[in-house]
C-alpha atoms as a PDB file:
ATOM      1  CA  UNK A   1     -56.815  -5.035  -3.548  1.00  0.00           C
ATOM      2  CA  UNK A   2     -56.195  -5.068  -7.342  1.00  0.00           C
ATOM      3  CA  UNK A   3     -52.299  -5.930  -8.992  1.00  0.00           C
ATOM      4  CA  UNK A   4     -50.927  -3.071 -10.229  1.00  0.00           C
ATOM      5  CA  UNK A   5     -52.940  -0.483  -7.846  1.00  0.00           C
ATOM      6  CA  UNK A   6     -50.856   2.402  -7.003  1.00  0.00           C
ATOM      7  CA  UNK A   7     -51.335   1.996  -3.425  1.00  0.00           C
ATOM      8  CA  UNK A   8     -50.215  -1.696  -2.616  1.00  0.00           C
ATOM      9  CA  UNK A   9     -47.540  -0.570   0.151  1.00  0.00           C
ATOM     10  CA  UNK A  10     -50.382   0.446   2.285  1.00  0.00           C
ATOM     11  CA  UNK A  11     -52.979  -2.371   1.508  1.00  0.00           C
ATOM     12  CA  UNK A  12     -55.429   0.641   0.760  1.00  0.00           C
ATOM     13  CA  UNK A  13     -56.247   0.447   4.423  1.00  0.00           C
ATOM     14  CA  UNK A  14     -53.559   2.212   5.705  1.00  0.00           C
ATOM     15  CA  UNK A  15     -52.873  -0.428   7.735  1.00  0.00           C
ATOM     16  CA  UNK A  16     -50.010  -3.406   7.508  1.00  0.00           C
ATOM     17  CA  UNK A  17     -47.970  -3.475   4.409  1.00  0.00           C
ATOM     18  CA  UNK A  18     -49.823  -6.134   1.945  1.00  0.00           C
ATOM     19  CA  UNK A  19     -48.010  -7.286  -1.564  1.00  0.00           C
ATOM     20  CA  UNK A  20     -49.852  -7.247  -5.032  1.00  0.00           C
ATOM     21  CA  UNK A  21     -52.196  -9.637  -4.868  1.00  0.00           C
ATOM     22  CA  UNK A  22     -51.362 -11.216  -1.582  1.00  0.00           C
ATOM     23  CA  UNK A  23     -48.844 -13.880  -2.766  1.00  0.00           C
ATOM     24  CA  UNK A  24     -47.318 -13.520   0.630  1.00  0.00           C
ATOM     25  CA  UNK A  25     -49.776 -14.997   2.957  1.00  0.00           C
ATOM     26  CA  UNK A  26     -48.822 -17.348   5.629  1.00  0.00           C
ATOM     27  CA  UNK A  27     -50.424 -21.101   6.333  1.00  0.00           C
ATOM     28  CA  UNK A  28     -53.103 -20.131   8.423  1.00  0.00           C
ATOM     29  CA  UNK A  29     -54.485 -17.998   6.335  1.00  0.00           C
ATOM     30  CA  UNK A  30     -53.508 -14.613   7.512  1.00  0.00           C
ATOM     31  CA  UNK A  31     -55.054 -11.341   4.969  1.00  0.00           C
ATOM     32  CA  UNK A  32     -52.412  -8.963   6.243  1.00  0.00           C
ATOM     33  CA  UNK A  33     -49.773 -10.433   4.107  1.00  0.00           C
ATOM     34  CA  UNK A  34     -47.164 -10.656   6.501  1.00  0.00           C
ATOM     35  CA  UNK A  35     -46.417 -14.172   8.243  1.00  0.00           C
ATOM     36  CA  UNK A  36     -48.232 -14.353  11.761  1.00  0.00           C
ATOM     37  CA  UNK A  37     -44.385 -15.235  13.431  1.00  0.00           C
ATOM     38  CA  UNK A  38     -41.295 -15.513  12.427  1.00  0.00           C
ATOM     39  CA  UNK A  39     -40.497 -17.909   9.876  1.00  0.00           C
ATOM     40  CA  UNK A  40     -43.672 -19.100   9.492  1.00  0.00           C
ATOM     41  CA  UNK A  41     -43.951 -18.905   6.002  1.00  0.00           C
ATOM     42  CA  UNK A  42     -41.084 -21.744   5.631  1.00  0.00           C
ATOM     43  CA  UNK A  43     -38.600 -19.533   4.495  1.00  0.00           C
ATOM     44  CA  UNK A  44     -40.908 -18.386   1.321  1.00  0.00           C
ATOM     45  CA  UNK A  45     -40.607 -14.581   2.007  1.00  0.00           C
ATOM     46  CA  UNK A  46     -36.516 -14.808   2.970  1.00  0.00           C
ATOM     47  CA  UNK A  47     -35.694 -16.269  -0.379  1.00  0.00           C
ATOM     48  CA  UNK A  48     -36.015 -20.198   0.213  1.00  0.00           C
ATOM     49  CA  UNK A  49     -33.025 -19.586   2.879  1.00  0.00           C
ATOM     50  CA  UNK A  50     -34.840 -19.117   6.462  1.00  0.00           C
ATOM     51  CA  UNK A  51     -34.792 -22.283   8.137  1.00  0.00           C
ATOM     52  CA  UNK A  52     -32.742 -25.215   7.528  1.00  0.00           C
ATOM     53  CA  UNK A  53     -32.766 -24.877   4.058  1.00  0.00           C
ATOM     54  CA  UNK A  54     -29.251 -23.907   2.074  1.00  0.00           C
ATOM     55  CA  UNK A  55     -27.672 -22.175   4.760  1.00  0.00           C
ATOM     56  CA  UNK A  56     -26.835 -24.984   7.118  1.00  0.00           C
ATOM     57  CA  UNK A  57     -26.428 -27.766   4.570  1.00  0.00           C
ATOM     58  CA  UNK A  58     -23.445 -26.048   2.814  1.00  0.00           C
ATOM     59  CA  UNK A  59     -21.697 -24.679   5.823  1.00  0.00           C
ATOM     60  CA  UNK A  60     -22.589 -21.103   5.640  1.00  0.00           C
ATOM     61  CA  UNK A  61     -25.231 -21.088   8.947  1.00  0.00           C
ATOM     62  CA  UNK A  62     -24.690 -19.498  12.188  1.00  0.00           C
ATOM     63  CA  UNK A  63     -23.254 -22.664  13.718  1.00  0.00           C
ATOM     64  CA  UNK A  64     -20.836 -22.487  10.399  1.00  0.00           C
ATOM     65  CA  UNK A  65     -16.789 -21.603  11.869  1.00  0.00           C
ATOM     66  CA  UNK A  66     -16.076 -17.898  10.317  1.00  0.00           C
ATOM     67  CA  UNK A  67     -12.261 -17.816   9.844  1.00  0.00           C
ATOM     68  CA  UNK A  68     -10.606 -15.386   7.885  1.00  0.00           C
ATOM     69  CA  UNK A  69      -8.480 -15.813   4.911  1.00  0.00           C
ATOM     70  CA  UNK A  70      -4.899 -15.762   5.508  1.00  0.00           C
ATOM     71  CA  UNK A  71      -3.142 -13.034   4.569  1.00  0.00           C
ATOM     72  CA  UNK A  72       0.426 -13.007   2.308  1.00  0.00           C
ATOM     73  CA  UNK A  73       3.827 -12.581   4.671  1.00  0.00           C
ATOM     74  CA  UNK A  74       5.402  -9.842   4.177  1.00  0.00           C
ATOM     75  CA  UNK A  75       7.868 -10.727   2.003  1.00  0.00           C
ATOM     76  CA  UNK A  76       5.202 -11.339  -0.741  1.00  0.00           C
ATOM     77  CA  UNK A  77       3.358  -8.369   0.092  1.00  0.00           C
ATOM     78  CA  UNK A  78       6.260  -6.646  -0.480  1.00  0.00           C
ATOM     79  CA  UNK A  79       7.467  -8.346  -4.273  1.00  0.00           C
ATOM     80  CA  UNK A  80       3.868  -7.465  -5.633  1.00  0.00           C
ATOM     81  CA  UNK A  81       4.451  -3.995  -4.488  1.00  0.00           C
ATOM     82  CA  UNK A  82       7.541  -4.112  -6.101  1.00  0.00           C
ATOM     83  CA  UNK A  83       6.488  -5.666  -8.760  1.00  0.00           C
ATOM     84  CA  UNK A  84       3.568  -3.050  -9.162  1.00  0.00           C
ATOM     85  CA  UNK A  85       5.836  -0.429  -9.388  1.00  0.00           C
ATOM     86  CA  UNK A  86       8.492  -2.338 -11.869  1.00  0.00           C
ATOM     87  CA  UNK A  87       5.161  -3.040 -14.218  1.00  0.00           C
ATOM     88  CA  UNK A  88       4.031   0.700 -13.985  1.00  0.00           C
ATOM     89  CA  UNK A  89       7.375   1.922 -15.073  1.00  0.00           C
ATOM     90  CA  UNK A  90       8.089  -0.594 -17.813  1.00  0.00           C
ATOM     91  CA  UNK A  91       4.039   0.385 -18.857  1.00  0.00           C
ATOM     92  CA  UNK A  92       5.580   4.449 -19.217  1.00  0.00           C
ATOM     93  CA  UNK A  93       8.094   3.257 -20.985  1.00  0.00           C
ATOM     94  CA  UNK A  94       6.855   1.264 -23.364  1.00  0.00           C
ATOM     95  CA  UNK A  95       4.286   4.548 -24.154  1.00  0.00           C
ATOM     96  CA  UNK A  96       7.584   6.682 -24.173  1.00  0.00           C
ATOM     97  CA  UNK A  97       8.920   4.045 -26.923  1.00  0.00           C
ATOM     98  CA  UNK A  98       5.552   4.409 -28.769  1.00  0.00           C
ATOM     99  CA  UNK A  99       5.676   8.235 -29.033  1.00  0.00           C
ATOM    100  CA  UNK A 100       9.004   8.333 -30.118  1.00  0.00           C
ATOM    101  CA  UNK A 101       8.370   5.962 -32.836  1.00  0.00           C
ATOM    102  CA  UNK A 102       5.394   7.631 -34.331  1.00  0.00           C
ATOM    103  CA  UNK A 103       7.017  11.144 -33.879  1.00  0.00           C
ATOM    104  CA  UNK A 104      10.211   9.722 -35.329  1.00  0.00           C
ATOM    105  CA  UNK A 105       8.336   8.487 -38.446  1.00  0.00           C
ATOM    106  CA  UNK A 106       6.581  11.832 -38.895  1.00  0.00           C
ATOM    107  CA  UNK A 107       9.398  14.388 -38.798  1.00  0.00           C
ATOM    108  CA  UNK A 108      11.754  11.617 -40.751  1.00  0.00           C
ATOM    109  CA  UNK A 109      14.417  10.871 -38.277  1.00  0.00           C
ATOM    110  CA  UNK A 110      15.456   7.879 -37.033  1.00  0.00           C
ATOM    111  CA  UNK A 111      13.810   6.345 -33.791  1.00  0.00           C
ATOM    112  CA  UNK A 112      13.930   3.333 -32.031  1.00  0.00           C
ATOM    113  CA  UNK A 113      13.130   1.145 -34.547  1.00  0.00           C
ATOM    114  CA  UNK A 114      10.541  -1.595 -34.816  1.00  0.00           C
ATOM    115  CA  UNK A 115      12.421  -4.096 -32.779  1.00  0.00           C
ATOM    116  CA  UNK A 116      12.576  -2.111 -29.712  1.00  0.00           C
ATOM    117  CA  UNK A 117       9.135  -1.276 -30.151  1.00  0.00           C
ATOM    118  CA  UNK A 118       8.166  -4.920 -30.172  1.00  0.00           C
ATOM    119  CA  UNK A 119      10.103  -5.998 -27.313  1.00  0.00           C
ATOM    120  CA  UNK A 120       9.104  -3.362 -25.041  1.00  0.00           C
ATOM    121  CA  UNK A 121       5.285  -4.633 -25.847  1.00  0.00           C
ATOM    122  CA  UNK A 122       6.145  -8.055 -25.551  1.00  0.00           C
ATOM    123  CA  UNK A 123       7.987  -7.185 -22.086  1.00  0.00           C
ATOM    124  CA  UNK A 124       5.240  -5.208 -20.971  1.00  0.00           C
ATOM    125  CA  UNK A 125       2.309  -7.677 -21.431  1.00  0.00           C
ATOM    126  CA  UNK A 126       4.154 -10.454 -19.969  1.00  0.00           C
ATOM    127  CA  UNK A 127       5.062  -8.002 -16.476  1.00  0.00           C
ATOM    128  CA  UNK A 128       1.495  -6.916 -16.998  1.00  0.00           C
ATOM    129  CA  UNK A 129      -0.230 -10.174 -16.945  1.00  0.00           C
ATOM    130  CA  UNK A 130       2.238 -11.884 -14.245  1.00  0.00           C
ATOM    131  CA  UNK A 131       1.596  -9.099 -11.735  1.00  0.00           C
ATOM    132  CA  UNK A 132      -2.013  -8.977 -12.207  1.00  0.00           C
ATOM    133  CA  UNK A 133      -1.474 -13.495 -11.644  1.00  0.00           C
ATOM    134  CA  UNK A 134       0.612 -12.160  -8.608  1.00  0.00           C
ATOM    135  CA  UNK A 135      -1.642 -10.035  -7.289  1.00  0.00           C
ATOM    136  CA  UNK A 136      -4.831 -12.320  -7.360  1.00  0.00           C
ATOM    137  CA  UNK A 137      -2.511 -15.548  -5.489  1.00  0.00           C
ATOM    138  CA  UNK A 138      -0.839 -16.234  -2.544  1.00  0.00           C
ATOM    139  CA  UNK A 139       2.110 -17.523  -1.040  1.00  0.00           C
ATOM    140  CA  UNK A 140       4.779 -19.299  -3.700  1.00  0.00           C
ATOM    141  CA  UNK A 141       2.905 -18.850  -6.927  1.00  0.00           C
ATOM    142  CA  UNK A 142       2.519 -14.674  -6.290  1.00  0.00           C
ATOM    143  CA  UNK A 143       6.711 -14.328  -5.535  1.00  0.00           C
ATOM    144  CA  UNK A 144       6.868 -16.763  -8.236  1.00  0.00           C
ATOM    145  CA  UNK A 145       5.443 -14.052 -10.151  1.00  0.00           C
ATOM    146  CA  UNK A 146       6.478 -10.873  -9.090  1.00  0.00           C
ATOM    147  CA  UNK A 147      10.047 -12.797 -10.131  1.00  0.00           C
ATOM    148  CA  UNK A 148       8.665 -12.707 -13.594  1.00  0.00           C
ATOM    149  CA  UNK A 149       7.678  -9.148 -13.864  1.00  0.00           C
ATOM    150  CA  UNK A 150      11.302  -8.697 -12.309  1.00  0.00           C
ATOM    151  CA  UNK A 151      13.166 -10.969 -15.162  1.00  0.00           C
ATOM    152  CA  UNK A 152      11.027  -9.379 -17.634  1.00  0.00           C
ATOM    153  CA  UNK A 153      12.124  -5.285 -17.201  1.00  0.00           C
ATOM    154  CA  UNK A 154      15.474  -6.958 -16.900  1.00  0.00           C
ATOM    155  CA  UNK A 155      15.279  -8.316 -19.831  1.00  0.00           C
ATOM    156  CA  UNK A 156      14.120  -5.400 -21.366  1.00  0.00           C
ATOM    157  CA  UNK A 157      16.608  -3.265 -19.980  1.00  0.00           C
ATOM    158  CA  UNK A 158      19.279  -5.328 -21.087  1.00  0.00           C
ATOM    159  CA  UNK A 159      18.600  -6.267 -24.288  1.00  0.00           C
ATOM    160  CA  UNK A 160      17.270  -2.683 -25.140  1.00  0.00           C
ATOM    161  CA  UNK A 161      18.905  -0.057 -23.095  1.00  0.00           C
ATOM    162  CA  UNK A 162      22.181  -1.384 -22.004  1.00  0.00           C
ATOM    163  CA  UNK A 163      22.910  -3.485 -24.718  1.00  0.00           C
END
């Protein structure tokens, strides 16, 4: 059988399956290009990985424990939630804040200036980046942060809509 020949998948016999040029041959010499039993091949055809190679060494083998990661309690669950929502509003209305500015400035009357337009992007990156910390941690560090994305929409609030 030739490389490249348009009928390798059927070793032009129409028989077992051989490769392009027969790279895949086991140690006794086999011409059907599949290994005579399993793992015979040393673990050439399953990537290196067949038998006692990577997979045992580093843990990852059958013998390996499979446990699964532990979850957040609820209360954290809960702040990121929270804190999802609290960053999605504070994200609409820092766009709100944006489209009154530029309509503002187009028609001539006053808008919300370009303090308040600053703030709300500052507030809204720092929510934006704290929840997406919060939502890739667990435990202390993710309330830690949905507590950020809560101080920061308070602070905008205050400072810009109630003060």
């Amino acid at each position: 059988m030739v490389r490249g020949s348009a009928d390798w998948g059927t070793g032009g016999r129409g028989g077992a399956m051989q490769r392009p040029g027969n790279d895949y041959q086991d140690y006794r010499g086999s011409d059907d290009g599949a290994p005579a039993d399993d793992y015979a091949d040393g673990g050439y055809a399953h990537g290196g990985y067949a038998h006692g190679g990577y997979a045992e060494a580093s843990g990852y083998g059958a013998d390996a424990a499979m446990t699964a990661p532990e979850e957040p309690g609820r209360p954290v669950r809960a702040l990121r939630a929270l804190g999802g929502s609290v960053v999605a509003g504070l994200v609409l209305l820092t766009i709100g804040i944006i489209v009154v500015s530029i309509l503002g400035g187009r028609r001539g009357i006053p808008g919300p200036g370009g303090e308040s337009l600053i703030v709300h992007l500052l507030g809204s990156g720092v929510a934006l980046v704290a929840q997406r910390y919060a939502d890739r941690t667990r435990g202390f560090a993710a309330a830690a942060c949905a507590l950020v994305v809560f101080c920061a929409a308070g602070a905008v609030l205050w400072t810009q809509w109630w003060g």
